[in-house]
N, C-alpha and C. Protein backbone atom coordinates (compact mmCIF):
# COMPACT_ATOMS: atom_id res chain seq x y z
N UNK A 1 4.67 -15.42 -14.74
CA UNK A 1 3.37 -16.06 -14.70
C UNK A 1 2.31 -14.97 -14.61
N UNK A 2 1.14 -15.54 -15.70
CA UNK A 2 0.45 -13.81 -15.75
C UNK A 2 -0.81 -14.19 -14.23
N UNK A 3 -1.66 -13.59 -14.58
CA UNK A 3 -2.38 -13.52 -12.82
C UNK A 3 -3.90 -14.65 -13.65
N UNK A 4 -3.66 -14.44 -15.02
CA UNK A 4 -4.72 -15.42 -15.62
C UNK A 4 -4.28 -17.10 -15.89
N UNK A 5 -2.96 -16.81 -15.80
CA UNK A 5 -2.32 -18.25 -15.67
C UNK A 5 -2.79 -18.82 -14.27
N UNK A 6 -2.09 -18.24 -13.18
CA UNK A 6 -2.48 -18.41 -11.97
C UNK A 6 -3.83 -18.36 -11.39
N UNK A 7 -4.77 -18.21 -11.64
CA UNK A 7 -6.15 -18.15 -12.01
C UNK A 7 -6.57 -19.67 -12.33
N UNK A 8 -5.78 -20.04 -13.78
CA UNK A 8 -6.37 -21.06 -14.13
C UNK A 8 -5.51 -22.53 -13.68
N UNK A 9 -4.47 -22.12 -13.83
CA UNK A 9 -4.00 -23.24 -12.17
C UNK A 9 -4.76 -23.45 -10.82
N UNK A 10 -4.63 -22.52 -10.25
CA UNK A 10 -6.08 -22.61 -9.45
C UNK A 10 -6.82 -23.36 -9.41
N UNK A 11 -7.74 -23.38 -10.22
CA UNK A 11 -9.01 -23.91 -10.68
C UNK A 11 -8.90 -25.07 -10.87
N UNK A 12 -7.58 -25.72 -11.46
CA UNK A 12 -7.19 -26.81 -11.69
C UNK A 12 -6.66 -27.69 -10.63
N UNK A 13 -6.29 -26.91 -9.65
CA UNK A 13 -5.59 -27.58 -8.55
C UNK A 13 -6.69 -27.86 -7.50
N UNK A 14 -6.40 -29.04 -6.30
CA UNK A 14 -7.53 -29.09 -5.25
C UNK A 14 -7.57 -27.43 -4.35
N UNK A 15 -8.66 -27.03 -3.99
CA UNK A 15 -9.05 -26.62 -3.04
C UNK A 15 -7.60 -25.71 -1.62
N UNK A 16 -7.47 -26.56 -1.53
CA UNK A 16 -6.36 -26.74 -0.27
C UNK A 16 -5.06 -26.37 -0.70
N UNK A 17 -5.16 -26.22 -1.85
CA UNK A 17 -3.38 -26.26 -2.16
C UNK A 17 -3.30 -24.35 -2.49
N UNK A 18 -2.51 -24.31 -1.19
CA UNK A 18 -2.34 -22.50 -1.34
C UNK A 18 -0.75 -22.05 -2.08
N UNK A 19 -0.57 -22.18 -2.60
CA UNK A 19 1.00 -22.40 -3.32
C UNK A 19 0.79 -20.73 -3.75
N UNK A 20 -0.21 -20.52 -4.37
CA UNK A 20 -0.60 -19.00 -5.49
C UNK A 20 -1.21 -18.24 -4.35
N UNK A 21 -1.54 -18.53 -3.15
CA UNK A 21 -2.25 -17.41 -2.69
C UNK A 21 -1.19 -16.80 -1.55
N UNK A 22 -1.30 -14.97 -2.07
CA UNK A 22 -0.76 -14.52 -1.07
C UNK A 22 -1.14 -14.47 0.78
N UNK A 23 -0.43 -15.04 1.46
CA UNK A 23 -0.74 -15.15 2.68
C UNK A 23 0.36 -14.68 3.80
N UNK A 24 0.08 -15.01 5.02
CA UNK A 24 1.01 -14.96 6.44
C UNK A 24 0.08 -15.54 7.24
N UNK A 25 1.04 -15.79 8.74
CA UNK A 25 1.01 -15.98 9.52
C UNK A 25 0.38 -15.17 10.37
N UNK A 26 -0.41 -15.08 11.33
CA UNK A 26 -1.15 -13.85 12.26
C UNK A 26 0.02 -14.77 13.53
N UNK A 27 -0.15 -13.95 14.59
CA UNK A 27 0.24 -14.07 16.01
C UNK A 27 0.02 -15.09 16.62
N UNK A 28 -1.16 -15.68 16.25
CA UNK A 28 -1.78 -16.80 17.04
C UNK A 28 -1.14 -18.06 16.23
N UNK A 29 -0.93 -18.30 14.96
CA UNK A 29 0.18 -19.10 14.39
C UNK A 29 -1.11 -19.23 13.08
N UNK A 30 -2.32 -18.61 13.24
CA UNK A 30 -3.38 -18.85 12.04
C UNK A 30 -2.74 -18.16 10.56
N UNK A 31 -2.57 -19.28 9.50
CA UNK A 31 -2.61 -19.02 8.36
C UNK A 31 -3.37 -17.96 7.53
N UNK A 32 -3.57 -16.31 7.12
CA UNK A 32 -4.25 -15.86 6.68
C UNK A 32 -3.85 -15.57 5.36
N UNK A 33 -4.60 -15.21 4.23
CA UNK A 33 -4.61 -14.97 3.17
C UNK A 33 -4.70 -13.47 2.73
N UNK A 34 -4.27 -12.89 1.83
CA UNK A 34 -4.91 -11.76 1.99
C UNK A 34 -5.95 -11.29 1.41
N UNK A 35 -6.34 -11.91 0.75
CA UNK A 35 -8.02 -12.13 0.67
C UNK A 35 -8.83 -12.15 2.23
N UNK A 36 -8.97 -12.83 2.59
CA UNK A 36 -9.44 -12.85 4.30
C UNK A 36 -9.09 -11.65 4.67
N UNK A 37 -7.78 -11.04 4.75
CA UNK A 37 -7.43 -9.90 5.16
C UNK A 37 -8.75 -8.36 4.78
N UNK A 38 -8.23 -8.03 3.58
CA UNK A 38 -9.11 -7.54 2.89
C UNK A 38 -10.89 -7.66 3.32
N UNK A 39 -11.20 -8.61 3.45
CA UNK A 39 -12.64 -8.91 3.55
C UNK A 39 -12.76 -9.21 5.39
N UNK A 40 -12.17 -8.95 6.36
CA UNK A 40 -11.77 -8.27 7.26
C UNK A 40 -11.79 -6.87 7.83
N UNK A 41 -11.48 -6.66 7.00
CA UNK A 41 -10.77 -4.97 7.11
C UNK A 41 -12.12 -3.99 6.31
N UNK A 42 -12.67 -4.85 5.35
CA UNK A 42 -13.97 -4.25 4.74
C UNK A 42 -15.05 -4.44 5.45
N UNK A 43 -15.24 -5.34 6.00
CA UNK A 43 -16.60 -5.81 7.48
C UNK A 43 -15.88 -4.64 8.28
N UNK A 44 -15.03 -4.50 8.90
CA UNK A 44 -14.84 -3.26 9.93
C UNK A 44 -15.08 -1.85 9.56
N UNK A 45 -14.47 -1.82 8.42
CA UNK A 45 -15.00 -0.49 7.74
C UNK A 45 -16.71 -0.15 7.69
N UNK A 46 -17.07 -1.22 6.92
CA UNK A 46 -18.45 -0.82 6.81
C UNK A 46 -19.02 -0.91 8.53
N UNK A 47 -18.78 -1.57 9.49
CA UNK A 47 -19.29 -1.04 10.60
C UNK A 47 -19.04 -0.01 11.05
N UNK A 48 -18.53 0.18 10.96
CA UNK A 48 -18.15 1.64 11.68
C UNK A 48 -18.58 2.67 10.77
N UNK A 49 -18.89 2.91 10.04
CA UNK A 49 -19.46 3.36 9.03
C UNK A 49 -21.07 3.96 9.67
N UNK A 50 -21.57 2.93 10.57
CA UNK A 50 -22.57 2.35 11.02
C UNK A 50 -23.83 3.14 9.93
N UNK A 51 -23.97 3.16 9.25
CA UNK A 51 -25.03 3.41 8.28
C UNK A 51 -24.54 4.71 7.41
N UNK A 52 -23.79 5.13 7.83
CA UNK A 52 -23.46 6.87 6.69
C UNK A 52 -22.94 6.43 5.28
N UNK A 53 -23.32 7.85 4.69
CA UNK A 53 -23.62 6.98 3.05
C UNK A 53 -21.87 7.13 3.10
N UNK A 54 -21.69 6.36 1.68
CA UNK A 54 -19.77 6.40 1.48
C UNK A 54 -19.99 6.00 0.00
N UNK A 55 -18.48 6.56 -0.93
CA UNK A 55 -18.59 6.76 -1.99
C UNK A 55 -17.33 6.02 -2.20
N UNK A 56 -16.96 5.63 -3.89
CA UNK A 56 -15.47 5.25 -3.69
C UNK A 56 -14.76 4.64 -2.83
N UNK A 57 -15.98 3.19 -2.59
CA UNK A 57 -14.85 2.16 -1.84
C UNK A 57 -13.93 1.50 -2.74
N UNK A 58 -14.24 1.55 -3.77
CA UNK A 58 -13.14 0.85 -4.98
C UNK A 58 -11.77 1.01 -4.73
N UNK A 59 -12.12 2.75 -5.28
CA UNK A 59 -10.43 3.25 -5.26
C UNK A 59 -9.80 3.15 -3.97
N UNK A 60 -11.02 3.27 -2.90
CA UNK A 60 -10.33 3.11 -1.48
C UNK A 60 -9.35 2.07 -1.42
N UNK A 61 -9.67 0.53 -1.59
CA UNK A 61 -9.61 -0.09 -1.25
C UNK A 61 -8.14 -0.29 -2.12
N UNK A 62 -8.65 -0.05 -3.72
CA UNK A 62 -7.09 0.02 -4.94
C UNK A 62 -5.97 0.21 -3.95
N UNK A 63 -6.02 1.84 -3.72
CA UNK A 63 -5.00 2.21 -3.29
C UNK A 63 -4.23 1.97 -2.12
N UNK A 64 -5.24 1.35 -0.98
CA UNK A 64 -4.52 0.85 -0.10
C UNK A 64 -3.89 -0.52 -0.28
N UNK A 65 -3.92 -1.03 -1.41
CA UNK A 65 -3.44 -2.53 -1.90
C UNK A 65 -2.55 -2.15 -2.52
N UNK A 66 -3.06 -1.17 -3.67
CA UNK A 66 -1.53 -0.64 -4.79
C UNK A 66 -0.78 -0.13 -4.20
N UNK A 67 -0.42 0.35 -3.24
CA UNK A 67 0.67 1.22 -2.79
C UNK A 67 1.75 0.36 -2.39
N UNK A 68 1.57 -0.56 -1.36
CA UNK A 68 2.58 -1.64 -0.86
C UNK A 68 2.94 -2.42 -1.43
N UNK A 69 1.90 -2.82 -2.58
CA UNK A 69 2.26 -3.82 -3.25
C UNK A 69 3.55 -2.83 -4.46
N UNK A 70 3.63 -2.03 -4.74
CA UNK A 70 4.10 -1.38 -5.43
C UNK A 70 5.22 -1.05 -4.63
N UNK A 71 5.49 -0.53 -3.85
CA UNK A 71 6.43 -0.65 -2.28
C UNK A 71 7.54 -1.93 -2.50
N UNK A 72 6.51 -2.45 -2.22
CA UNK A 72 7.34 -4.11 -1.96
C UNK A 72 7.96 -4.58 -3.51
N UNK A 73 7.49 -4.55 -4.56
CA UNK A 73 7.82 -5.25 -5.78
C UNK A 73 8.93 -4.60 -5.89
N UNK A 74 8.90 -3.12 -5.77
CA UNK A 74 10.00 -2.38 -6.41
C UNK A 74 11.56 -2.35 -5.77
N UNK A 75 10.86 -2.81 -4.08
CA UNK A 75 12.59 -3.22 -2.98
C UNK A 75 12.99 -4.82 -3.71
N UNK A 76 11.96 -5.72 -4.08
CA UNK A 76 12.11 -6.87 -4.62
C UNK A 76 13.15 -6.95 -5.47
N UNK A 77 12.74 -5.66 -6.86
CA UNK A 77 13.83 -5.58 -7.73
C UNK A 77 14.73 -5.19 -7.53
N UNK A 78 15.31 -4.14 -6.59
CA UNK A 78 15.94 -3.76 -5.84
C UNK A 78 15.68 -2.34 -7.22
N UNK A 79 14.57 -1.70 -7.56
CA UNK A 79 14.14 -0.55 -7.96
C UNK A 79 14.28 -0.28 -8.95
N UNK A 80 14.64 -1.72 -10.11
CA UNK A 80 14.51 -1.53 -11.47
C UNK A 80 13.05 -2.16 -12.11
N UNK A 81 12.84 -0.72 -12.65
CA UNK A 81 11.39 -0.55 -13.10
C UNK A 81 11.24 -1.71 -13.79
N UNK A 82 11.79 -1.80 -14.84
CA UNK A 82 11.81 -2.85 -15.84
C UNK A 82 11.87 -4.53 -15.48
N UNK A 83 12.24 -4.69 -14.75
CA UNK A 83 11.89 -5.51 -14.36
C UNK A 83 10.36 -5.77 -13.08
N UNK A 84 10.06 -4.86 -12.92
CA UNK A 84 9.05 -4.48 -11.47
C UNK A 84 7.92 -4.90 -12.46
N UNK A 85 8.28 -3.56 -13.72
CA UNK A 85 6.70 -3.67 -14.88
C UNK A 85 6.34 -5.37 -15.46
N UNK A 86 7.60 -5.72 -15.82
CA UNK A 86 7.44 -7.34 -16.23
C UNK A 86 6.46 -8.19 -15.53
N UNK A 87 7.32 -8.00 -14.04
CA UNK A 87 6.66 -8.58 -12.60
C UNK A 87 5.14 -8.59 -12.21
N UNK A 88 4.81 -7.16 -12.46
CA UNK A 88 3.40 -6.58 -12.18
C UNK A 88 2.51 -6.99 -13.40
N UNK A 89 3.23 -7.02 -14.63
CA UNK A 89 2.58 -7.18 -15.66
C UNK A 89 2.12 -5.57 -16.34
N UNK A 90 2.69 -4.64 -16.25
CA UNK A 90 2.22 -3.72 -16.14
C UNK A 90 3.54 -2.87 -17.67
N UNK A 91 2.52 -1.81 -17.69
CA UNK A 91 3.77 -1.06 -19.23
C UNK A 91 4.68 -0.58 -17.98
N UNK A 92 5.86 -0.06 -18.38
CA UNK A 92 7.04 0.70 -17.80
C UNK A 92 6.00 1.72 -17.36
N UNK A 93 5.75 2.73 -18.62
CA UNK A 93 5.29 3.85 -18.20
C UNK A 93 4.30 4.02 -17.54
N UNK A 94 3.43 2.72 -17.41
CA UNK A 94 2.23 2.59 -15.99
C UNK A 94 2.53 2.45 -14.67
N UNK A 95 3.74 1.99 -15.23
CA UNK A 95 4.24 1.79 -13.47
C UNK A 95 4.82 2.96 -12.99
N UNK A 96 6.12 3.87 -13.88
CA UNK A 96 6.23 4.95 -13.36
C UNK A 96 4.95 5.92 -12.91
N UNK A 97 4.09 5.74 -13.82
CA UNK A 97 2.83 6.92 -13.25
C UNK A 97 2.08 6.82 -11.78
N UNK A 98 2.30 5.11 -11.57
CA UNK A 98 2.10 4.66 -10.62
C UNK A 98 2.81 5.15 -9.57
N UNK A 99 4.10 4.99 -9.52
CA UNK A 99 4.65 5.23 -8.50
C UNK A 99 5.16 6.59 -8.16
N UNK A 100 4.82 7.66 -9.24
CA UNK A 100 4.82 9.08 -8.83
C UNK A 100 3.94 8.81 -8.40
N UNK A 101 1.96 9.03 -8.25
CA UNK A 101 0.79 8.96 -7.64
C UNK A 101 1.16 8.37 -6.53
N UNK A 102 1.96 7.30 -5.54
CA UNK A 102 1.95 7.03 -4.66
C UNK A 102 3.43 7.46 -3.74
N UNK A 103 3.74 8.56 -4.80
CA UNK A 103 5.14 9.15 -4.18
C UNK A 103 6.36 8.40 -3.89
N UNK A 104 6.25 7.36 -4.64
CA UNK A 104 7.39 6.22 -4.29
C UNK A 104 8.18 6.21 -5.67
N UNK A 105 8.71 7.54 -6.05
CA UNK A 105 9.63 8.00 -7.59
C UNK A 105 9.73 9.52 -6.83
């Protein structure tokens, strides 16, 4: 399922229905998303920040998402690329480049 399929399911579905969204459980038993997560973790950043200029929150943010997620897909397959790239949607050889850059090859 590509991420534009799931996209447009979405859209199609009510509101409430989290089937496509990646989530967990927090401690307290609250449902989070990782969206919420993310937009969490970016309100803390920028406070603390407390006004100093900052550059490259993009890639910041890429790479702390691409890495695990890249982590995790690849124990999923149990570390066949070819199937990981399918998964991700991604060429073979993007994913290997990928996962040298995050030292996980």
């Amino acid at each position: 399922m590509t991420a534009e399929t799931l996209a447009n399911d979405k859209m199609a579905q009510p509101a409430n229905d989290d089937i496509h969204q990646l989530q967990t459980v927090n401690s307290s038993g609250k449902t989070v998303t990782l969206r919420d997560s993310v937009e969490v973790a970016l309100k803390n950043y920028f406070a603390q920040l407390d006004g100093a200029p900052v550059t490259e929150v993009y890639q910041l943010v890429l790479s702390e998402v691409e890495a695990p997620l890249l982590e995790q897909v690849m124990k999923y397959t149990r570390n066949n690329q070819t199937k990981a790239s399918t998964m991700l949607g991604l060429n073979r050889g993007t994913l290997r480049k990928k996962l040298k850059q995050y030292g996980l090859l």
